[in-house]
Each structure stands twice: as structure tokens, then as C-alpha cells.
PDB file of N, CA and C in Angstrom:
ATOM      1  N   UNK A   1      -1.464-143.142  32.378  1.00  0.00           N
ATOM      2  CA  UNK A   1      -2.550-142.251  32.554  1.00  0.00           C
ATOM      3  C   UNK A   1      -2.288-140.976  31.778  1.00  0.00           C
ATOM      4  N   UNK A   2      -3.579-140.183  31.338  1.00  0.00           N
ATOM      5  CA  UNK A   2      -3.240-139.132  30.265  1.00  0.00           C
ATOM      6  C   UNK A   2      -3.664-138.221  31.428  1.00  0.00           C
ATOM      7  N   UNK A   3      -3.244-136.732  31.048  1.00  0.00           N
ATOM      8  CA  UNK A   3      -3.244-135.797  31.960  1.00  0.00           C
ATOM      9  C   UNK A   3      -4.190-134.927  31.829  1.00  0.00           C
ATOM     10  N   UNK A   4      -5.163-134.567  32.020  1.00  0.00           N
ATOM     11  CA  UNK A   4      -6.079-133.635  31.404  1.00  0.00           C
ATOM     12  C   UNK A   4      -4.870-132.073  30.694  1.00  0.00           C
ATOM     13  N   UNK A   5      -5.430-132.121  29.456  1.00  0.00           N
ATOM     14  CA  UNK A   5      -5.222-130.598  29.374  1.00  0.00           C
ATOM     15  C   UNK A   5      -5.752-129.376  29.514  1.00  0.00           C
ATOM     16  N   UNK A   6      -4.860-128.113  29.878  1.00  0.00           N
ATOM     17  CA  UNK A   6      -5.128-127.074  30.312  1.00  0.00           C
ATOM     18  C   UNK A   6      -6.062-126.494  30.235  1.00  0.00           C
ATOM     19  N   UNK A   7      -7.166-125.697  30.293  1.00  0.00           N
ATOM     20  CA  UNK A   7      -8.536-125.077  29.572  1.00  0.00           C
ATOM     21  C   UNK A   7      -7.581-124.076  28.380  1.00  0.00           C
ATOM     22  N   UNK A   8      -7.850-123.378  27.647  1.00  0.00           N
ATOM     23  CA  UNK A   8      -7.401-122.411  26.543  1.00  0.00           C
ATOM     24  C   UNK A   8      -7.481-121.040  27.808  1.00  0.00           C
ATOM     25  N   UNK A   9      -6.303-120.331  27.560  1.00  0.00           N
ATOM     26  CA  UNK A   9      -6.443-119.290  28.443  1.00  0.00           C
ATOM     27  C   UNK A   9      -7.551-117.898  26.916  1.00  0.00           C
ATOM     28  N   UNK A  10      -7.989-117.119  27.935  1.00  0.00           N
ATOM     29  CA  UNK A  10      -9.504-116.218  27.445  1.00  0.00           C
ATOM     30  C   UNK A  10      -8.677-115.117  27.455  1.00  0.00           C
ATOM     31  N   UNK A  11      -8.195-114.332  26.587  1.00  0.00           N
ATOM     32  CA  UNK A  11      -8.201-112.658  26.855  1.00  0.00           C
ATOM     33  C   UNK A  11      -9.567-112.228  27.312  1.00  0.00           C
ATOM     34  N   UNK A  12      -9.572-111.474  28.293  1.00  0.00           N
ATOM     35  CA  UNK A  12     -10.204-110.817  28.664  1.00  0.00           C
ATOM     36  C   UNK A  12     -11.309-109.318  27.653  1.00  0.00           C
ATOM     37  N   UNK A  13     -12.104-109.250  28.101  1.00  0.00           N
ATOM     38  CA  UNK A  13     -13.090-108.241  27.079  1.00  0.00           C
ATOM     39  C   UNK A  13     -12.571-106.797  26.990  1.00  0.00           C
ATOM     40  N   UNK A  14     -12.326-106.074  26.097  1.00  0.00           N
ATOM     41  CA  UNK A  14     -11.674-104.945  26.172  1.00  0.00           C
ATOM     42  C   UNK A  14     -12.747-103.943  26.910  1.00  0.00           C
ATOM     43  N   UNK A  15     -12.813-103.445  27.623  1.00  0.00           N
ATOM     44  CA  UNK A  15     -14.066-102.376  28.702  1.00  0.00           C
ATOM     45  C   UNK A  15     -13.436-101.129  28.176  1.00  0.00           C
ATOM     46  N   UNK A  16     -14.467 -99.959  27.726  1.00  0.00           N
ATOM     47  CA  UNK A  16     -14.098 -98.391  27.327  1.00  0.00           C
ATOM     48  C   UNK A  16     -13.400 -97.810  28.547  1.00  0.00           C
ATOM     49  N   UNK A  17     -12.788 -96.859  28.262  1.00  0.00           N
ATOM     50  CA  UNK A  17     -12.353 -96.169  29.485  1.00  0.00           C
ATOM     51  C   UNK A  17     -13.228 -95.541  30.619  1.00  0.00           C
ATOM     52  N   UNK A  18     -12.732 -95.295  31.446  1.00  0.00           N
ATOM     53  CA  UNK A  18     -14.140 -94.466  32.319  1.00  0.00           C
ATOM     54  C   UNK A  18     -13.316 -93.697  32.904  1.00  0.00           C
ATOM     55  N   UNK A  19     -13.878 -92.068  32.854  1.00  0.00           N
ATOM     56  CA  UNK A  19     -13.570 -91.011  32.782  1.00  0.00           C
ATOM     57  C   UNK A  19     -14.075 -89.960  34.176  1.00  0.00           C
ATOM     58  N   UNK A  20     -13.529 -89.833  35.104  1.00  0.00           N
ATOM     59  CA  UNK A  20     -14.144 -89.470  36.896  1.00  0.00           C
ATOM     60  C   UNK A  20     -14.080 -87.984  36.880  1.00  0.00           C
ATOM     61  N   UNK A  21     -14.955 -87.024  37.122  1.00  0.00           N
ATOM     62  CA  UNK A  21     -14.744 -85.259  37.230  1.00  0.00           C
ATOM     63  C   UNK A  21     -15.829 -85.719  38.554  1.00  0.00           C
ATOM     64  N   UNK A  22     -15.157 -84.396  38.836  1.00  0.00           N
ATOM     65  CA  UNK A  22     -15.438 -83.946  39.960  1.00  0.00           C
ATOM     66  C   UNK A  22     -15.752 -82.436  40.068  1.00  0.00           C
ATOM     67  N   UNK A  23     -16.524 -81.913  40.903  1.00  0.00           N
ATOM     68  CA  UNK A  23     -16.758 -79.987  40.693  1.00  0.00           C
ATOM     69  C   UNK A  23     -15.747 -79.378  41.884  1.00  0.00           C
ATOM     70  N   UNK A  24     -15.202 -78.470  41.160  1.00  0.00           N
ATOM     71  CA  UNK A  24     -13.634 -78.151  41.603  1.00  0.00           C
ATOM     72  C   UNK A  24     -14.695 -76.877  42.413  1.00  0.00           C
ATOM     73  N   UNK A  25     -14.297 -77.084  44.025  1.00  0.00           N
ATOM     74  CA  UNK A  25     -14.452 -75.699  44.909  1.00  0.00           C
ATOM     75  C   UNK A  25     -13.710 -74.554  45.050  1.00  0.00           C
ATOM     76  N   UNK A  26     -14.226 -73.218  45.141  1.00  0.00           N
ATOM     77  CA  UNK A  26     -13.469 -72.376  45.519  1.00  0.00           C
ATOM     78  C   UNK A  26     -12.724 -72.022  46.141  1.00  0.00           C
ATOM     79  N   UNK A  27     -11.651 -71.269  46.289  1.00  0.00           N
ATOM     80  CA  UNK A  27     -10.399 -71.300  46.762  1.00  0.00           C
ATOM     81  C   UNK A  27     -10.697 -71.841  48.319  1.00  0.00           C
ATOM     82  N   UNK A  28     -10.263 -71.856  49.605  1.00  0.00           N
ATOM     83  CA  UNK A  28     -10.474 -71.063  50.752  1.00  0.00           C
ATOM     84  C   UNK A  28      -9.863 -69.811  51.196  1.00  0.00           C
ATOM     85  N   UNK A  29     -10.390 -69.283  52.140  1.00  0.00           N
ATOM     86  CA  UNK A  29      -9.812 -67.994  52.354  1.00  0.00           C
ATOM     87  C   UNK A  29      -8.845 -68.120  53.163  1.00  0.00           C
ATOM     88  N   UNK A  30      -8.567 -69.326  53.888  1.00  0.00           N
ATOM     89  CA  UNK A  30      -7.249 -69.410  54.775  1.00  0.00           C
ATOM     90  C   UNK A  30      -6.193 -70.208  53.914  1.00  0.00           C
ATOM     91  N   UNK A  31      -6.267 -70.420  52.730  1.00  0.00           N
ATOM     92  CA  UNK A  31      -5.175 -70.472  51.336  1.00  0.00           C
ATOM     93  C   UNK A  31      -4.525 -69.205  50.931  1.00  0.00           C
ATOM     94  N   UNK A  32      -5.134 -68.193  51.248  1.00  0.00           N
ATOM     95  CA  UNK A  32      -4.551 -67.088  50.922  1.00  0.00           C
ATOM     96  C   UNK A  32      -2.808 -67.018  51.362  1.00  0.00           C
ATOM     97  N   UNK A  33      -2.091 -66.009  50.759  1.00  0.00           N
ATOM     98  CA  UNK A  33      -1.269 -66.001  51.546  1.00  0.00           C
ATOM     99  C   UNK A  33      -1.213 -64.980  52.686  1.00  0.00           C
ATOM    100  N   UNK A  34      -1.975 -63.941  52.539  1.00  0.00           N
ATOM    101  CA  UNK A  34      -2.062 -63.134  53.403  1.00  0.00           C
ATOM    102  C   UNK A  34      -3.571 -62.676  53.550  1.00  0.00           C
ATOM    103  N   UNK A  35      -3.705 -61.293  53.997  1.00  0.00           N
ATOM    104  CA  UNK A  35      -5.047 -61.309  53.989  1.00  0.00           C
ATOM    105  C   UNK A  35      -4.897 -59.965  55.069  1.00  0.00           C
ATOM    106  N   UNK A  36      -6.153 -59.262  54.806  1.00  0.00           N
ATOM    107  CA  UNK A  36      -6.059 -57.620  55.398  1.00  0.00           C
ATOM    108  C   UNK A  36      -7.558 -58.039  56.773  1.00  0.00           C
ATOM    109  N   UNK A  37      -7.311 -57.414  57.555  1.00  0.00           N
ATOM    110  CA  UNK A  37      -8.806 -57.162  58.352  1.00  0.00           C
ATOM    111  C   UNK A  37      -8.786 -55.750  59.196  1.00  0.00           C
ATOM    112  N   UNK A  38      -9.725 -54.927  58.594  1.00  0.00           N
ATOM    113  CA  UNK A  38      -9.716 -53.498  58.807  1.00  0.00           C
ATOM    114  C   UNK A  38     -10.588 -53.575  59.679  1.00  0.00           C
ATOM    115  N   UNK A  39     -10.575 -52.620  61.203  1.00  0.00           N
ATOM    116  CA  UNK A  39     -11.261 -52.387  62.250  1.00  0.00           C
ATOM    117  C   UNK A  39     -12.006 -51.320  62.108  1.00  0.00           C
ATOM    118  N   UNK A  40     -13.119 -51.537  62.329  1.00  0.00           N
ATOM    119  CA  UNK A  40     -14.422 -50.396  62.192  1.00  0.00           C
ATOM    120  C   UNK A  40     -13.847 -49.849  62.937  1.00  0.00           C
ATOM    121  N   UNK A  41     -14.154 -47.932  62.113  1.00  0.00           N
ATOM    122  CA  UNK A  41     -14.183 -47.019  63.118  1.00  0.00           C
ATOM    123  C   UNK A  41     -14.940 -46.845  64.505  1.00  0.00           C
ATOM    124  N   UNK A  42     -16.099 -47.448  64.559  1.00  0.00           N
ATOM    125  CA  UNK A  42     -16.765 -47.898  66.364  1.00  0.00           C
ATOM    126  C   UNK A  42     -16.080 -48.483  66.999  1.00  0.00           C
ATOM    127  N   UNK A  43     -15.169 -49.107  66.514  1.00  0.00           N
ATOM    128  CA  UNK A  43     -14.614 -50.129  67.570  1.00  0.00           C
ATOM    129  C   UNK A  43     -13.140 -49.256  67.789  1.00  0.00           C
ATOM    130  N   UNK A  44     -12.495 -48.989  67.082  1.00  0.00           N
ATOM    131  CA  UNK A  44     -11.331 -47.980  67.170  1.00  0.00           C
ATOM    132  C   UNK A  44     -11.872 -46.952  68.510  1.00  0.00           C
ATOM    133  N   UNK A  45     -13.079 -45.914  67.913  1.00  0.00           N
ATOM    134  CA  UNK A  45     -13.535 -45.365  68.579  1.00  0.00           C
ATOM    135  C   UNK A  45     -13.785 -45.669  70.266  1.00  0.00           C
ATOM    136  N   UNK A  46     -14.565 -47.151  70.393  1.00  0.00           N
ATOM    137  CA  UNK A  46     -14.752 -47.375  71.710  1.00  0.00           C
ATOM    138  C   UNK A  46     -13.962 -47.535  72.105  1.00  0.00           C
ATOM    139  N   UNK A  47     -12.173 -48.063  71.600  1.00  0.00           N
ATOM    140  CA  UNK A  47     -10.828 -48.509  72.225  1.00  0.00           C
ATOM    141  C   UNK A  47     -10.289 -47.421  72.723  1.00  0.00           C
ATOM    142  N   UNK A  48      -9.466 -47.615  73.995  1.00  0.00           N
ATOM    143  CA  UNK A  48      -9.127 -46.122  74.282  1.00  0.00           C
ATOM    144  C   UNK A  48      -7.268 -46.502  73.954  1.00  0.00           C
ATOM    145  N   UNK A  49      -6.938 -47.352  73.624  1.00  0.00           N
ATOM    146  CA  UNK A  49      -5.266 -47.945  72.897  1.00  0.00           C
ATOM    147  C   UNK A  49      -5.999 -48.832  71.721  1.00  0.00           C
ATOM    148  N   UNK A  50      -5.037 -49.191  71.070  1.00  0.00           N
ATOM    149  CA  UNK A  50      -5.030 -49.812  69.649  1.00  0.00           C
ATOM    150  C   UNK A  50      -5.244 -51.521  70.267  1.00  0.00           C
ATOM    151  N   UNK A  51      -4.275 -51.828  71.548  1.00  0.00           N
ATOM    152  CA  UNK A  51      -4.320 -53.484  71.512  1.00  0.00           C
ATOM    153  C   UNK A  51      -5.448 -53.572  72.220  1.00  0.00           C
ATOM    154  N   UNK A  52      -6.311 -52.716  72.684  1.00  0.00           N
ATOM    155  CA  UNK A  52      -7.939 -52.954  72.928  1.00  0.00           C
ATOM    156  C   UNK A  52      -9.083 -53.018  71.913  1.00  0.00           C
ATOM    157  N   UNK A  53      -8.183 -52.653  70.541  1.00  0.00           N
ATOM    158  CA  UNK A  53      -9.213 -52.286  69.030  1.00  0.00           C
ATOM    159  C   UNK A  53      -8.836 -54.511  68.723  1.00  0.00           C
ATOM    160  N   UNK A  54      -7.372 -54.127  68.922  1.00  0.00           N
ATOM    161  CA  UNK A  54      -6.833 -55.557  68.010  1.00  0.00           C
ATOM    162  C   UNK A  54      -7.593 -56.861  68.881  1.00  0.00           C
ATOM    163  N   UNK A  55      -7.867 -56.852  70.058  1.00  0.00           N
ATOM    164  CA  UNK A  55      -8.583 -58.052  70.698  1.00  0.00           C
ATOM    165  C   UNK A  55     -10.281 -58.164  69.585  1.00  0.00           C
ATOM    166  N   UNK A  56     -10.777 -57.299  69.213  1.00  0.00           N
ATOM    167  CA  UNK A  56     -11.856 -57.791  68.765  1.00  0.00           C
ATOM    168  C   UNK A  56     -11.543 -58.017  67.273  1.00  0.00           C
ATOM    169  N   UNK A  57     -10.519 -58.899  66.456  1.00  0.00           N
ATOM    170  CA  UNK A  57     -10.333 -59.487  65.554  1.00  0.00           C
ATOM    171  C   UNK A  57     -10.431 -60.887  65.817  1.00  0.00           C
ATOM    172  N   UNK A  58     -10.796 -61.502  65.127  1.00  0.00           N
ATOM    173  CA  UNK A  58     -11.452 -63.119  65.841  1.00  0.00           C
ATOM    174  C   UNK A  58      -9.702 -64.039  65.809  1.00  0.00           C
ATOM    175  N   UNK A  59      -9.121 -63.782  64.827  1.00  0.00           N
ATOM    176  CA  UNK A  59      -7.758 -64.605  64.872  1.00  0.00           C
ATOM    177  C   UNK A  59      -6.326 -64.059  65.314  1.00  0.00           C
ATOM    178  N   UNK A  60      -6.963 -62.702  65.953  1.00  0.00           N
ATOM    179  CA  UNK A  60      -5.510 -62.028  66.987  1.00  0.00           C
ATOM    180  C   UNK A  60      -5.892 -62.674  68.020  1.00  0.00           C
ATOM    181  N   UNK A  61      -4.731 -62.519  69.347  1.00  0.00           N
ATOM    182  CA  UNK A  61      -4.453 -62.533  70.099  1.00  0.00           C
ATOM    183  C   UNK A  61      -3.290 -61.629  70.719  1.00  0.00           C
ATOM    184  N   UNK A  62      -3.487 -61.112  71.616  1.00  0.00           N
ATOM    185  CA  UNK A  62      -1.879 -60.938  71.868  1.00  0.00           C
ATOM    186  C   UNK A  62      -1.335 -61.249  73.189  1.00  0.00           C
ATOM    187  N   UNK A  63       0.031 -61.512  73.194  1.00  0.00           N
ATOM    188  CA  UNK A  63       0.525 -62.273  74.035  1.00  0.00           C
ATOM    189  C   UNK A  63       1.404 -61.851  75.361  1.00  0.00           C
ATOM    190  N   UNK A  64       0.141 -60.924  75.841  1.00  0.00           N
ATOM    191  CA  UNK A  64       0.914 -60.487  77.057  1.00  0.00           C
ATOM    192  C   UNK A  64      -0.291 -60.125  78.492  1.00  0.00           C
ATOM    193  N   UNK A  65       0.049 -60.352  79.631  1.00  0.00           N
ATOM    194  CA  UNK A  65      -0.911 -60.313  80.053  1.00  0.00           C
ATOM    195  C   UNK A  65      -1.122 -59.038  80.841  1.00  0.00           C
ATOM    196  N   UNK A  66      -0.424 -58.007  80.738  1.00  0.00           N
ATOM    197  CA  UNK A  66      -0.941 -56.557  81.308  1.00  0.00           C
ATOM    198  C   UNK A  66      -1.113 -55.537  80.249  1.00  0.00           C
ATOM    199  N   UNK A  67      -1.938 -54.971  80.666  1.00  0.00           N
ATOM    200  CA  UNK A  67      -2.290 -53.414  79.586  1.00  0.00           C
ATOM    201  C   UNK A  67      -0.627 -52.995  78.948  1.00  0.00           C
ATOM    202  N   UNK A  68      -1.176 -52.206  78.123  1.00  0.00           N
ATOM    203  CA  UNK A  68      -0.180 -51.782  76.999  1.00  0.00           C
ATOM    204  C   UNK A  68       0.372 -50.039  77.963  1.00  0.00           C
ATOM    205  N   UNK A  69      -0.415 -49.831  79.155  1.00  0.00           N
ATOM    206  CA  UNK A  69      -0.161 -48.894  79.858  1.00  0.00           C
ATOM    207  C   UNK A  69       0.692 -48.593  80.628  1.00  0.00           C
ATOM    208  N   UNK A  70       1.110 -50.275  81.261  1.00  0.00           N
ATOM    209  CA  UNK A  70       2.275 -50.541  82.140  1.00  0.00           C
ATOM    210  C   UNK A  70       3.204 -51.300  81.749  1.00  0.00           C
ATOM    211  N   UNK A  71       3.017 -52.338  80.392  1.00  0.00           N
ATOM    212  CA  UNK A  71       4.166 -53.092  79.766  1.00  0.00           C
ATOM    213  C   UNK A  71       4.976 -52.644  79.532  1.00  0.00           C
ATOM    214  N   UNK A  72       6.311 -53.402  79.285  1.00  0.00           N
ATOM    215  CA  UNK A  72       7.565 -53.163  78.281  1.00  0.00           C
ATOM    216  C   UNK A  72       7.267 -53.260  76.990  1.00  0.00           C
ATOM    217  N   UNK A  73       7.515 -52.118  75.847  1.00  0.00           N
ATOM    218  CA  UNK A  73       7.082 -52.717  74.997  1.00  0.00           C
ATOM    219  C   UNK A  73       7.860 -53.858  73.897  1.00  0.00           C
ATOM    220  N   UNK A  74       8.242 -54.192  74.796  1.00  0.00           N
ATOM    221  CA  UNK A  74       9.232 -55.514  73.823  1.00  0.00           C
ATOM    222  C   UNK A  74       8.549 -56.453  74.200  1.00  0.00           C
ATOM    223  N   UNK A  75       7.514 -56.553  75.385  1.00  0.00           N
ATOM    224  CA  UNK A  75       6.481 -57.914  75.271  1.00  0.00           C
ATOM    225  C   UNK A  75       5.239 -57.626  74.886  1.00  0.00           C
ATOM    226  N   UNK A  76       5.140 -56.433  74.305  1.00  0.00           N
ATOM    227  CA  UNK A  76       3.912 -56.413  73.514  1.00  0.00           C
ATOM    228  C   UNK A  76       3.897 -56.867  71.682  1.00  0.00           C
ATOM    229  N   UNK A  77       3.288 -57.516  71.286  1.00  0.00           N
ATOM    230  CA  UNK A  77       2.928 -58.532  70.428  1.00  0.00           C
ATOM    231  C   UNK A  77       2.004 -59.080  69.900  1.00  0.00           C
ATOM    232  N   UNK A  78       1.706 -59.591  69.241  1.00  0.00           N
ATOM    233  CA  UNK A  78       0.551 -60.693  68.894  1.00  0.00           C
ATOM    234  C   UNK A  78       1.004 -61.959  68.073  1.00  0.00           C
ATOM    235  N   UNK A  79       0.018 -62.833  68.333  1.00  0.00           N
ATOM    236  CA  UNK A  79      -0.478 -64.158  67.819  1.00  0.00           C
ATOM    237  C   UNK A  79      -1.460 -64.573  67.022  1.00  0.00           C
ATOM    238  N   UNK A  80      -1.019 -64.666  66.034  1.00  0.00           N
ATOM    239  CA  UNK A  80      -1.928 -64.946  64.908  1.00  0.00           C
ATOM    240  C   UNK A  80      -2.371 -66.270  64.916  1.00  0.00           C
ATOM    241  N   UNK A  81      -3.932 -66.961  64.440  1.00  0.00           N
ATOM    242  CA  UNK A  81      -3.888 -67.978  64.628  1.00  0.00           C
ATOM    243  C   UNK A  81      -3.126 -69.002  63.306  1.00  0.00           C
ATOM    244  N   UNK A  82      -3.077 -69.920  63.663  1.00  0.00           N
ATOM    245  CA  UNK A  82      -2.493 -71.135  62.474  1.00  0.00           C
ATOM    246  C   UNK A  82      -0.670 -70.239  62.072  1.00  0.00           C
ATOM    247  N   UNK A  83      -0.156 -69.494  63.103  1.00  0.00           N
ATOM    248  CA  UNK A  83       1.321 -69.137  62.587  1.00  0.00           C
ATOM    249  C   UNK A  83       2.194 -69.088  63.710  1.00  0.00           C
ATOM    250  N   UNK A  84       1.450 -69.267  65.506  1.00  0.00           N
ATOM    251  CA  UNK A  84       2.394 -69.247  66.209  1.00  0.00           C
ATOM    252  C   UNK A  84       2.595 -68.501  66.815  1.00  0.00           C
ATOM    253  N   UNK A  85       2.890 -68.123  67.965  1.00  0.00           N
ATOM    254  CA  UNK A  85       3.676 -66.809  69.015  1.00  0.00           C
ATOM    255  C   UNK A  85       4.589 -66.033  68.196  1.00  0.00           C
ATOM    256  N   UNK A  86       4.449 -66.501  66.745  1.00  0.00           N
ATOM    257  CA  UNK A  86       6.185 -65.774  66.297  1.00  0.00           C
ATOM    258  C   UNK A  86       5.328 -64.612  65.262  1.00  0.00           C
ATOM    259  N   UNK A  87       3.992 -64.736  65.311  1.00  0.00           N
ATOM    260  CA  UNK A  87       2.988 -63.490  64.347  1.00  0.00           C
ATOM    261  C   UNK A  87       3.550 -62.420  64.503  1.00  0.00           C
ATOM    262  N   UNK A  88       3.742 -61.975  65.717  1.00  0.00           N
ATOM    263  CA  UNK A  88       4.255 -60.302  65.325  1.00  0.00           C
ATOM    264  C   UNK A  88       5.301 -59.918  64.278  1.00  0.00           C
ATOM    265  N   UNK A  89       6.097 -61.190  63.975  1.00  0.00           N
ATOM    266  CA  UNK A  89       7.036 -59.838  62.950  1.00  0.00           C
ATOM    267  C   UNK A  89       6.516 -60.405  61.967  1.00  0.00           C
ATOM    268  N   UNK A  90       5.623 -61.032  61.312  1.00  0.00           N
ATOM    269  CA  UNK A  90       5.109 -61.598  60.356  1.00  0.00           C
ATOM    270  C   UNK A  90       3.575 -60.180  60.194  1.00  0.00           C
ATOM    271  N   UNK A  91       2.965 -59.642  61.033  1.00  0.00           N
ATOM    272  CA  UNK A  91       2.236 -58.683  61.077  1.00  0.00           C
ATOM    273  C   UNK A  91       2.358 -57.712  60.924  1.00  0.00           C
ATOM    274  N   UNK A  92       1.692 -56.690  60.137  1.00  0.00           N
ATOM    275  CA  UNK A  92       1.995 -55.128  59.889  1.00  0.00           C
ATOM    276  C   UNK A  92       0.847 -54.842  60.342  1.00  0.00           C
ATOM    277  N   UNK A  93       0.556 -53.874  61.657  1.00  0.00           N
ATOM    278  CA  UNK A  93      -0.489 -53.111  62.073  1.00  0.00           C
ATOM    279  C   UNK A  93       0.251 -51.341  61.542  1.00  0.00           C
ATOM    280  N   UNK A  94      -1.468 -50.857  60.939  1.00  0.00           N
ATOM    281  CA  UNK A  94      -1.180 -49.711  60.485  1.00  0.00           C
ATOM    282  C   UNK A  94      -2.217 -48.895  61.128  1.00  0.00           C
ATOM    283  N   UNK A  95      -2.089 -47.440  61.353  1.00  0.00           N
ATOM    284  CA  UNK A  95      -3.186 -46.962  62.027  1.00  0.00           C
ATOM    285  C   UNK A  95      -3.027 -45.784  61.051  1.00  0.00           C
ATOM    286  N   UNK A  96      -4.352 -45.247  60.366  1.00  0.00           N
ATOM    287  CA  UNK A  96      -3.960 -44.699  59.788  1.00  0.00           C
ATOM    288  C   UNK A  96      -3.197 -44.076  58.343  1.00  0.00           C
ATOM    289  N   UNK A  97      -2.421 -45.758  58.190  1.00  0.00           N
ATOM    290  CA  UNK A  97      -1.306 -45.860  56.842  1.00  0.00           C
ATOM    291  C   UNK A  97       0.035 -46.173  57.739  1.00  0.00           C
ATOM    292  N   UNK A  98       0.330 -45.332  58.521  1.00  0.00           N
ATOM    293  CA  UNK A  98       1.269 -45.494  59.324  1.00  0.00           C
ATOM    294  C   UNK A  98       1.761 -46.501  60.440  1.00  0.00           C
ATOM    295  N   UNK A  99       2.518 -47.197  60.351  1.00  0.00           N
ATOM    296  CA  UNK A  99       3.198 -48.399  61.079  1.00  0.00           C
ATOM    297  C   UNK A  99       3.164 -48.328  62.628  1.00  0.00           C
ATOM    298  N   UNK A 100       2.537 -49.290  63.143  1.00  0.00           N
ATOM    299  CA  UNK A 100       2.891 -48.862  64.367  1.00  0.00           C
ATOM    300  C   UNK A 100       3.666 -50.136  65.122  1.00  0.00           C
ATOM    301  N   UNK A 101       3.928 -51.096  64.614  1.00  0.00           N
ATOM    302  CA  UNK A 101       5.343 -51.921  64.457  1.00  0.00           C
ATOM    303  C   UNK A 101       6.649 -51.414  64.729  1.00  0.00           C
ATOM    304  N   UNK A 102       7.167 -51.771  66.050  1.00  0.00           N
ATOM    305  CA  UNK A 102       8.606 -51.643  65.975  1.00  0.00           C
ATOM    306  C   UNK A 102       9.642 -51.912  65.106  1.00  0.00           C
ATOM    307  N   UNK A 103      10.378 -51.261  64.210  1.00  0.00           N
ATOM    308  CA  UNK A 103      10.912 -51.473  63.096  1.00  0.00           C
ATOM    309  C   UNK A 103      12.240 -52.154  63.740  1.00  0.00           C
ATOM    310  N   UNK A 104      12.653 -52.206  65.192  1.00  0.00           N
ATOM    311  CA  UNK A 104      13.471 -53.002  65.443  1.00  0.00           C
ATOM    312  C   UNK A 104      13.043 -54.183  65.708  1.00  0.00           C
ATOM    313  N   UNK A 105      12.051 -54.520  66.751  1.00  0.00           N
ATOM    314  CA  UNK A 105      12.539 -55.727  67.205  1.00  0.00           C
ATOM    315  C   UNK A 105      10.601 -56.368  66.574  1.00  0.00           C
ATOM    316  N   UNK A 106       9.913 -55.229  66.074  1.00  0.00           N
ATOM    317  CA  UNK A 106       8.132 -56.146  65.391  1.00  0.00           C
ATOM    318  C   UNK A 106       7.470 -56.104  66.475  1.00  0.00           C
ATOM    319  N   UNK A 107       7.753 -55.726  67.618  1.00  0.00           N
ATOM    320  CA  UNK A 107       6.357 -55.647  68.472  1.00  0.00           C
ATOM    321  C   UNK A 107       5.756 -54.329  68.061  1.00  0.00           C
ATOM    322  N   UNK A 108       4.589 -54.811  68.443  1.00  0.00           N
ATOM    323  CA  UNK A 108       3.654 -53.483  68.312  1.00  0.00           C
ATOM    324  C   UNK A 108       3.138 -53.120  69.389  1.00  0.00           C
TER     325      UNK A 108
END
């Protein structure tokens, strides 16, 4: 018996390249590495302490639960969002120009 032979193998058709873009978006603003947010003077104004100005920033927090009137201030602080309970020494609050950051231990 004879064996059929193989079909002829086909190279395949050479196809042009194809070339994919896309429209490149603008940065985001939480790419930044840092980033400033200045408190209206009304709101300074209506605060009668600074960590009553810093609650109306949408991504503070701070992390203590009595007034800044009767705390220690080694548990006064803040929390930044997307960085952790550990924001305060990563934060520079300025009032003024002037630091109001503990230069020892970063609470404010």
C-alpha cells in the first residue's frame, strides 16, 4: 500500500504591522509627591485652636480623641489619608510661615 503524501506546507501571508495609541491622561493629583492645602482665613477665623481649623481639610484627621485644651501634647497628631497614623512627622503645619510641629518628637 502507498501512503498518501503530506499536503506542501503554506507560509503564511505576510500582514503589515498594526500600530495601537492610546490618549495619554493627565497626571493625577494624588501622584504628586506632596502637595500644599491652605486654610481660608474664615475658617482659621471661626477656629478658636488650629486642630479645629485642621479637621475641615477633607484628608486630615487627627488622632486623638480630646481637645488640644486638655491633651498631652505628644498625642496630638494627625493622619493623613493613603500614609497611615505615622502622617505627623511626614507633615509640616505652618501658621503663619512658622512651624508649629514639634521639632522633637512631629506632633503638632
Amino acid at each position: 500500500m502507498l501512503q498518501d503524501a503530506p499536503p506542501p506546507i503554506v507560509a503564511p501571508a505576510a500582514l503589515p504591522d498594526i500600530v495601537v495609541t492610546a490618549a495619554r491622561l493627565p497626571p493625577a493629583a494624588a501622584d504628586a509627591a506632596f502637595s500644599v492645602v491652605r486654610i481660608d482665613q474664615a475658617v482659621l477665623s471661626r477656629s478658636a485652636r488650629i486642630d479645629e481649623a485642621l479637621r475641615s481639610v477633607p484628608a486630615v484627621s487627627l488622632f486623638r480623641r480630646t481637645t488640644s485644651l486638655a491633651a498631652n501634647p505628644t498625642t496630638q497628631g494627625l493622619s493623613l489619608r493613603a500614609i497611615a497614623p505615622s502622617g505627623a512627622g511626614r507633615t509640616l503645619v505652618l501658621l503663619d510661615g512658622a512651624p508649629l510641629n514639634d521639632p522633637f518628637g512631629g506632633w503638632v
